[in-house]
PDB file of N, CA and C in Angstrom:
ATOM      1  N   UNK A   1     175.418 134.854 148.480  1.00  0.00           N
ATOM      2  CA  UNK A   1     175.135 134.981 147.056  1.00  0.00           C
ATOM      3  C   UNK A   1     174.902 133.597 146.472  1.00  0.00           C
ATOM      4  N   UNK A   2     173.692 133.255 145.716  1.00  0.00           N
ATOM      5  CA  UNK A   2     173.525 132.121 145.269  1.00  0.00           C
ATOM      6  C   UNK A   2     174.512 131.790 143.762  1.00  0.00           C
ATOM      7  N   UNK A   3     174.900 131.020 143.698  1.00  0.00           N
ATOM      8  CA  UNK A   3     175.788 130.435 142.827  1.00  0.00           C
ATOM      9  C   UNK A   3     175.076 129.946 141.329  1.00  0.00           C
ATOM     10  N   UNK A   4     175.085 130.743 140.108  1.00  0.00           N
ATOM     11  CA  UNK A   4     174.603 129.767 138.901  1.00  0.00           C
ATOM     12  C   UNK A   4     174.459 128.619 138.978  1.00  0.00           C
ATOM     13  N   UNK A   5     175.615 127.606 139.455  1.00  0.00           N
ATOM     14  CA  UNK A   5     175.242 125.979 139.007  1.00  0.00           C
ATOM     15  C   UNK A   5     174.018 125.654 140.044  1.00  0.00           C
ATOM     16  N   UNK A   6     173.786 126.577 140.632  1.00  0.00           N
ATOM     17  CA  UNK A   6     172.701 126.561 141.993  1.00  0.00           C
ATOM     18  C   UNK A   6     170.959 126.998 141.588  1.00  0.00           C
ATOM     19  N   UNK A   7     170.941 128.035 140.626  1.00  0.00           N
ATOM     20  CA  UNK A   7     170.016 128.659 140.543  1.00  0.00           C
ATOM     21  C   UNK A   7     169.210 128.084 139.499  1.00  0.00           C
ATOM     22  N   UNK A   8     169.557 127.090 138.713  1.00  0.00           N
ATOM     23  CA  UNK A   8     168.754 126.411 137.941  1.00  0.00           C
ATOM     24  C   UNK A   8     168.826 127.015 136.621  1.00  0.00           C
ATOM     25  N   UNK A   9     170.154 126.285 135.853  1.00  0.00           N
ATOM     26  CA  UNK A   9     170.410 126.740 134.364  1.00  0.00           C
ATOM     27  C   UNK A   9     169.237 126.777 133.330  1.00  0.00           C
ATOM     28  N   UNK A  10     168.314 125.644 133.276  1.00  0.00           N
ATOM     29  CA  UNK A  10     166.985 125.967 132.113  1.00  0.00           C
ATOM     30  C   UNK A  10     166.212 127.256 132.770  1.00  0.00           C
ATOM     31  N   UNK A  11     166.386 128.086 133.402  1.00  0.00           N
ATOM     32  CA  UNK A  11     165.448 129.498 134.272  1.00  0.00           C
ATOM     33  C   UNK A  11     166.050 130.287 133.480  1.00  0.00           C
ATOM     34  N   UNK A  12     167.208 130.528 133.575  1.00  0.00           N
ATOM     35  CA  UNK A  12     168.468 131.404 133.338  1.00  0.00           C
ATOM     36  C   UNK A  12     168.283 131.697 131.602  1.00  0.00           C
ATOM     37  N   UNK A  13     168.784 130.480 131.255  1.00  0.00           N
ATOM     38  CA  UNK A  13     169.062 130.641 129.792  1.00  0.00           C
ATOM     39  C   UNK A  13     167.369 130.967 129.165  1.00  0.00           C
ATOM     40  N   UNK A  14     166.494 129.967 129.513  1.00  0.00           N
ATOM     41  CA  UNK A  14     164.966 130.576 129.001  1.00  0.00           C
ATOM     42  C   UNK A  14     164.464 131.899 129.299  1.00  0.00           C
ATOM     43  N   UNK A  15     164.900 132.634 130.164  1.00  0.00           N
ATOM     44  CA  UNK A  15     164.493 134.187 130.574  1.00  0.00           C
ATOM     45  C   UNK A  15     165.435 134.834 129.545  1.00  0.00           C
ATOM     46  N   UNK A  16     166.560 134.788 129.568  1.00  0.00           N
ATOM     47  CA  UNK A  16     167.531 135.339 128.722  1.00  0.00           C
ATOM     48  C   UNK A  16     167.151 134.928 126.972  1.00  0.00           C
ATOM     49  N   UNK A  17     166.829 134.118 126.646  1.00  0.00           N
ATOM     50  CA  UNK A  17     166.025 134.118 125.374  1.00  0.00           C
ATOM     51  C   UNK A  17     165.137 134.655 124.931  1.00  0.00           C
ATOM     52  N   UNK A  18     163.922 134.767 125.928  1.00  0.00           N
ATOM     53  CA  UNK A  18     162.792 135.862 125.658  1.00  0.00           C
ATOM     54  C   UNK A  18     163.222 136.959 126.332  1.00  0.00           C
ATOM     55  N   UNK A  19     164.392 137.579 126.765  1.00  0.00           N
ATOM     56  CA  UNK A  19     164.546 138.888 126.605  1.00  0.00           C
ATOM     57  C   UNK A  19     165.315 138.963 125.219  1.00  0.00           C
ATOM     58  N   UNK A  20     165.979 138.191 124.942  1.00  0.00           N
ATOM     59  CA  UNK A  20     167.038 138.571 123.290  1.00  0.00           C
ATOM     60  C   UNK A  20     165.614 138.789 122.096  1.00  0.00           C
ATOM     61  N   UNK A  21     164.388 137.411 122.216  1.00  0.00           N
ATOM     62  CA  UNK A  21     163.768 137.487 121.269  1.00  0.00           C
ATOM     63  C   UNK A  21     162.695 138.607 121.266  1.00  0.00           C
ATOM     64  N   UNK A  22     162.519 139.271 122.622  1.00  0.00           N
ATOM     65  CA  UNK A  22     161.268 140.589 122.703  1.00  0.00           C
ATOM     66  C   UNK A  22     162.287 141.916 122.285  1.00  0.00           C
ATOM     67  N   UNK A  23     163.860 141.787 122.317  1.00  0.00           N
ATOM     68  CA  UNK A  23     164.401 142.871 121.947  1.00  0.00           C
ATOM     69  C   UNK A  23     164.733 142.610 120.456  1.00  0.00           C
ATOM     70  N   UNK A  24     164.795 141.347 120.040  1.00  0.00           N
ATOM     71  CA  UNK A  24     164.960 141.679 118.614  1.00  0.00           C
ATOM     72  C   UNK A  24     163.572 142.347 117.713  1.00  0.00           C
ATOM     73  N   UNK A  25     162.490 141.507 118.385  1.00  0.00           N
ATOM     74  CA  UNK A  25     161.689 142.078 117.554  1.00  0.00           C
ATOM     75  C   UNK A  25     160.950 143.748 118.000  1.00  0.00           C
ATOM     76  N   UNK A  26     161.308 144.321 119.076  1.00  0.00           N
ATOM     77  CA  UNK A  26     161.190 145.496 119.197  1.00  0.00           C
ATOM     78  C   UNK A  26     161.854 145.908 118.895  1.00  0.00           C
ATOM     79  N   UNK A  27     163.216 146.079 118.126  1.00  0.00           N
ATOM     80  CA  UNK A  27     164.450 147.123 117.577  1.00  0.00           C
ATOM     81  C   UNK A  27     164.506 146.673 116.168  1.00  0.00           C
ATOM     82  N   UNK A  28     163.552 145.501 115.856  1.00  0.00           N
ATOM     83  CA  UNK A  28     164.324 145.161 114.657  1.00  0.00           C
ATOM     84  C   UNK A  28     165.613 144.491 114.223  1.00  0.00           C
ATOM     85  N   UNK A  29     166.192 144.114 115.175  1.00  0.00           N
ATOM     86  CA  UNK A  29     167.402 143.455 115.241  1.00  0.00           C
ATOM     87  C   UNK A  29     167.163 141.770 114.946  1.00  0.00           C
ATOM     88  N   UNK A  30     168.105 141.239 113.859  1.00  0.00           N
ATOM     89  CA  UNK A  30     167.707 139.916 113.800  1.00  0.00           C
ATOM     90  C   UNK A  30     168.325 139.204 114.989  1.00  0.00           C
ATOM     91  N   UNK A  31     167.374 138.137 115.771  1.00  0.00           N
ATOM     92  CA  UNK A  31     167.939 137.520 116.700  1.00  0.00           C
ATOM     93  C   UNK A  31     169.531 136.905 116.521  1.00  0.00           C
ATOM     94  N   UNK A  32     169.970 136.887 115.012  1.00  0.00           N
ATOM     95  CA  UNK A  32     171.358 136.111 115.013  1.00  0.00           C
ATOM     96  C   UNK A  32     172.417 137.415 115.432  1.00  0.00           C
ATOM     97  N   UNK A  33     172.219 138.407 115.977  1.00  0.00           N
ATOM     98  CA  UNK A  33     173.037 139.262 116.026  1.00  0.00           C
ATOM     99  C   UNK A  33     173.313 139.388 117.670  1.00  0.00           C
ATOM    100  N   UNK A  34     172.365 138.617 117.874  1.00  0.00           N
ATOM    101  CA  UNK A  34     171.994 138.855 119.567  1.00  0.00           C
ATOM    102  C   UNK A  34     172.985 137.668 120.530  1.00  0.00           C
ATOM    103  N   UNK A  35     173.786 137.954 121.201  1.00  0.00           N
ATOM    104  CA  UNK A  35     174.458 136.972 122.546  1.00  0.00           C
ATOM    105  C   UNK A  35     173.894 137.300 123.707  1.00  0.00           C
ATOM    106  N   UNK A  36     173.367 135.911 124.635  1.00  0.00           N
ATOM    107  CA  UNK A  36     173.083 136.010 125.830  1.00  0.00           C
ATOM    108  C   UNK A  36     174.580 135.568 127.079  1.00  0.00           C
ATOM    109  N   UNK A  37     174.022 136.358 127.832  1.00  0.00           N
ATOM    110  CA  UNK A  37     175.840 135.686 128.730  1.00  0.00           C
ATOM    111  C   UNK A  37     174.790 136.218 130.125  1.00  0.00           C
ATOM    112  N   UNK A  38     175.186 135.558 130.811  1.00  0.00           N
ATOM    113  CA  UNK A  38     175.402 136.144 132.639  1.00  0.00           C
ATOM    114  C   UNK A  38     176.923 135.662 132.987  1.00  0.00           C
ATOM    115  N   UNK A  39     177.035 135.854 134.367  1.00  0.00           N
ATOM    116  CA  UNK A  39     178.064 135.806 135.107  1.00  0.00           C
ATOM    117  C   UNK A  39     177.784 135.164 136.769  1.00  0.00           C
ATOM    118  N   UNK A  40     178.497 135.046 137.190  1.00  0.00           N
ATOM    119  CA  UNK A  40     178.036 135.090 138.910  1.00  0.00           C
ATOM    120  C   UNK A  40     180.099 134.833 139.695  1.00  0.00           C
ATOM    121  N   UNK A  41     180.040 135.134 140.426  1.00  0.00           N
ATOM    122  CA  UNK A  41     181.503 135.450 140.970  1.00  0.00           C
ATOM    123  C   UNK A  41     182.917 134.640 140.451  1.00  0.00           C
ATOM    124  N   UNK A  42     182.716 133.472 140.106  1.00  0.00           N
ATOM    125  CA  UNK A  42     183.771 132.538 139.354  1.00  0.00           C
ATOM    126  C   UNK A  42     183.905 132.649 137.915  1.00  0.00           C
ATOM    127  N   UNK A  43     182.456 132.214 137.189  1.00  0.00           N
ATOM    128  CA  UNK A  43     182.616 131.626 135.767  1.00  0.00           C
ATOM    129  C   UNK A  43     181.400 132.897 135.466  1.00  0.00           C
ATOM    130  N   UNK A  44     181.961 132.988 133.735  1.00  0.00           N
ATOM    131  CA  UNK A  44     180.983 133.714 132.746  1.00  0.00           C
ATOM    132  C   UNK A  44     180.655 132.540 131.612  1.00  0.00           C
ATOM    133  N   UNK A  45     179.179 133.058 131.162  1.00  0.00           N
ATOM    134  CA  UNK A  45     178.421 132.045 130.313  1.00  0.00           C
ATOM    135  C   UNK A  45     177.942 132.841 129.273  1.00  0.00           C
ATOM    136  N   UNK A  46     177.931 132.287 128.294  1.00  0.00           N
ATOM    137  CA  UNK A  46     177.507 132.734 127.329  1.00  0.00           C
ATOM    138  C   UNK A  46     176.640 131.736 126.009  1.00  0.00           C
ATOM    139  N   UNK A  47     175.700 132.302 125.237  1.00  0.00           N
ATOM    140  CA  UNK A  47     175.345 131.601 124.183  1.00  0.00           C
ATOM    141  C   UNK A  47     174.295 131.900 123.274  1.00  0.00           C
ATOM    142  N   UNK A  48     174.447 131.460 122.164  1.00  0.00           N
ATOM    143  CA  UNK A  48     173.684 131.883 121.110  1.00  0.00           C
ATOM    144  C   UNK A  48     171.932 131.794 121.016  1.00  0.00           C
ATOM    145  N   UNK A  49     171.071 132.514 121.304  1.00  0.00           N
ATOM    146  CA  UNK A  49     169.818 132.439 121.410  1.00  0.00           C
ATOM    147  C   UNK A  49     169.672 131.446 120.093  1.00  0.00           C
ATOM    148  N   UNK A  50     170.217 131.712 119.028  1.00  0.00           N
ATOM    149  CA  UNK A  50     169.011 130.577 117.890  1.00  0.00           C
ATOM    150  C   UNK A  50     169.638 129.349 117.612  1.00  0.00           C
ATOM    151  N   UNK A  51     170.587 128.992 119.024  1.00  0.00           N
ATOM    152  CA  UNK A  51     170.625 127.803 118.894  1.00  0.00           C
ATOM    153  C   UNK A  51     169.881 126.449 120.756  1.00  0.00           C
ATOM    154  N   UNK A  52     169.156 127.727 120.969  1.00  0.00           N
ATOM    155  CA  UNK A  52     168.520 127.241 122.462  1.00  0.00           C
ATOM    156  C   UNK A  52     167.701 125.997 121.797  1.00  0.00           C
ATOM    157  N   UNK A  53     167.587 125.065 122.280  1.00  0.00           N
ATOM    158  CA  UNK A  53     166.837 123.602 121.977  1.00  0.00           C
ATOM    159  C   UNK A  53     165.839 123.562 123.123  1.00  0.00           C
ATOM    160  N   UNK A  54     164.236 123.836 123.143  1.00  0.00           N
ATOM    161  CA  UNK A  54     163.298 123.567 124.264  1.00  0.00           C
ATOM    162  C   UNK A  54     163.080 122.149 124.704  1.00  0.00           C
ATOM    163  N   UNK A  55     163.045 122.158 126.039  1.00  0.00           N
ATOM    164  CA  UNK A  55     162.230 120.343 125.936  1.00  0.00           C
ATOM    165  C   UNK A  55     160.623 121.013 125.401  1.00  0.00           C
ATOM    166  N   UNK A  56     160.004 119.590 125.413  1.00  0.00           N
ATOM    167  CA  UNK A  56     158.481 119.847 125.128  1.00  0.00           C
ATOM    168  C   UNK A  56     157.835 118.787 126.044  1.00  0.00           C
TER     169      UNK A  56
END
């Protein structure tokens, strides 16, 4: 089983953002209502989509 600190945290959290932001705006839900989290066998993560910072 590959390990989070392994799998490349900017993948993770950027997939998990555009799933929070394609479900807010398909339900109508404001993104501030929305938490992203995974897990993997040790540690759970979590965090607020409208505070994700992109590089550019």
């Amino acid at each position: 089983m590959i390990k989070c600190k392994y799998c490349g945290l900017e993948n993770v959290v950027s997939q998990l953002f555009h799933y929070a932001r394609a479900l807010s705006f398909r339900t109508g839900v404001g993104l501030d209502k929305f938490r992203c989290g995974w897990f993997d066998w040790n540690d759970y993560f979590e965090f607020n989509p409208l505070e994700v910072k992109f590089k550019e």
